[in-house]
Protein backbone atom coordinates (compact mmCIF):
# COMPACT_ATOMS: atom_id res chain seq x y z
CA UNK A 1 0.00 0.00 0.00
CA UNK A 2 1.23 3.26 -1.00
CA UNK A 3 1.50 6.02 1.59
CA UNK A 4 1.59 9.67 0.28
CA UNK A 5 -0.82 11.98 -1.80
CA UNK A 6 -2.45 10.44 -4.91
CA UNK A 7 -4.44 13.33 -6.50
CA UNK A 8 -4.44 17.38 -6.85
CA UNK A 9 -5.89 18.12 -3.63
CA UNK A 10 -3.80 15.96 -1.45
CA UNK A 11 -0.92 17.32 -3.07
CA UNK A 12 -2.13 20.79 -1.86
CA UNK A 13 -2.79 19.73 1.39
CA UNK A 14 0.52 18.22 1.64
CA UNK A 15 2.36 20.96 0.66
CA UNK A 16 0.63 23.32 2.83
CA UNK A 17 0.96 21.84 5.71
CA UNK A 18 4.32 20.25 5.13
CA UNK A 19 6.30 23.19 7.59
CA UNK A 20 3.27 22.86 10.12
CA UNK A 21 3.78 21.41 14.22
CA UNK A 22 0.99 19.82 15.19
CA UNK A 23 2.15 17.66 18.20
CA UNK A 24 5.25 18.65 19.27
CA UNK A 25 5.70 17.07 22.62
CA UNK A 26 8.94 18.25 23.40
CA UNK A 27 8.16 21.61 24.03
CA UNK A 28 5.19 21.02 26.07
CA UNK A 29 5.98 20.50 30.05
CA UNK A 30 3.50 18.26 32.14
CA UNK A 31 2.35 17.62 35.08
CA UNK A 32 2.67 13.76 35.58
CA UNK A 33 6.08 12.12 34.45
CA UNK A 34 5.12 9.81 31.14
CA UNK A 35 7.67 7.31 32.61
CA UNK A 36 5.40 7.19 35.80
CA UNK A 37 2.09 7.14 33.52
CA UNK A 38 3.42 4.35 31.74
CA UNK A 39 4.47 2.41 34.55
CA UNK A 40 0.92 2.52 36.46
CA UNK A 41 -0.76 1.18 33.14
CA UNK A 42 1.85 -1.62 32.72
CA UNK A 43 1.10 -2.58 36.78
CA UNK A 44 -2.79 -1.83 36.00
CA UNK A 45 -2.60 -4.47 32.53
CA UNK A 46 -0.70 -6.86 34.83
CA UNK A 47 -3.24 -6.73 37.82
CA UNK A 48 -6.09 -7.30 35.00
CA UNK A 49 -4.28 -9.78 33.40
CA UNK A 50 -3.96 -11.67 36.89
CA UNK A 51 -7.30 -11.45 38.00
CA UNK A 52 -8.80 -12.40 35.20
CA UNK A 53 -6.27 -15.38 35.47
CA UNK A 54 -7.72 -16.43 38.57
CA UNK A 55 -11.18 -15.96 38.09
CA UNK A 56 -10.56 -18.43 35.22
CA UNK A 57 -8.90 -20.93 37.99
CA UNK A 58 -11.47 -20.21 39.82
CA UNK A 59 -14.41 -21.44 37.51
CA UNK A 60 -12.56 -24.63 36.87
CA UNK A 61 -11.80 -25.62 40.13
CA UNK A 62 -15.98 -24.82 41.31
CA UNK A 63 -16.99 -26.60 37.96
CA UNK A 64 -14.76 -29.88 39.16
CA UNK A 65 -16.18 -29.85 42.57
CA UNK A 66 -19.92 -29.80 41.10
CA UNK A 67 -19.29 -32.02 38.34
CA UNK A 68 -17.83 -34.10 40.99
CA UNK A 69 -20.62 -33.72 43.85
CA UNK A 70 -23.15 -33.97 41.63
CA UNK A 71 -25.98 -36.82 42.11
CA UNK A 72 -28.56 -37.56 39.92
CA UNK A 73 -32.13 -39.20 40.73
CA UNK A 74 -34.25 -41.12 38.75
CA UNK A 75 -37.59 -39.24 38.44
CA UNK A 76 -40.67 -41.48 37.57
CA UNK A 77 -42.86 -40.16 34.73
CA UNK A 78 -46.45 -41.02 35.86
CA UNK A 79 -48.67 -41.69 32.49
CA UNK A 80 -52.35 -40.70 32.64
């Protein structure tokens, strides 16, 4: 797949906006280190990724003990 412009306008657009700074992060200063940021959401994935883990565990070890407990009656169909 080709990346660039492909007709008149996007050539336009291209070249008018070519010199433009739209996100320039470096010059911006901010109030919580990105480090930091990036750091809690790695601990926050991990935590998810744990519990959901678990909870898997969890259902498989409930679904053995029922499957194992489990006793089942023969129930007499009366026939009118």
């Amino acid at each position: 797949m080709a990346v660039g412009a492909r007709d008149y306008i996007d050539k336009l657009l291209v070249k008018k906006y070519a010199d433009e700074k739209v996100d320039n992060h470096d010059a911006m200063e901010s109030m919580i280190d990105p480090n930091k940021m990036l750091e809690a959401m790695n601990d926050v994935a991990a935590i998810q990724r744990n519990m959901f883990m678990l909870s898997q565990k969890l259902y498989s070890a409930c679904y053995a003990v029922n499957a194992k407990s489990a006793r089942y009656q023969k129930k007499e169909i009366k026939e009118a």
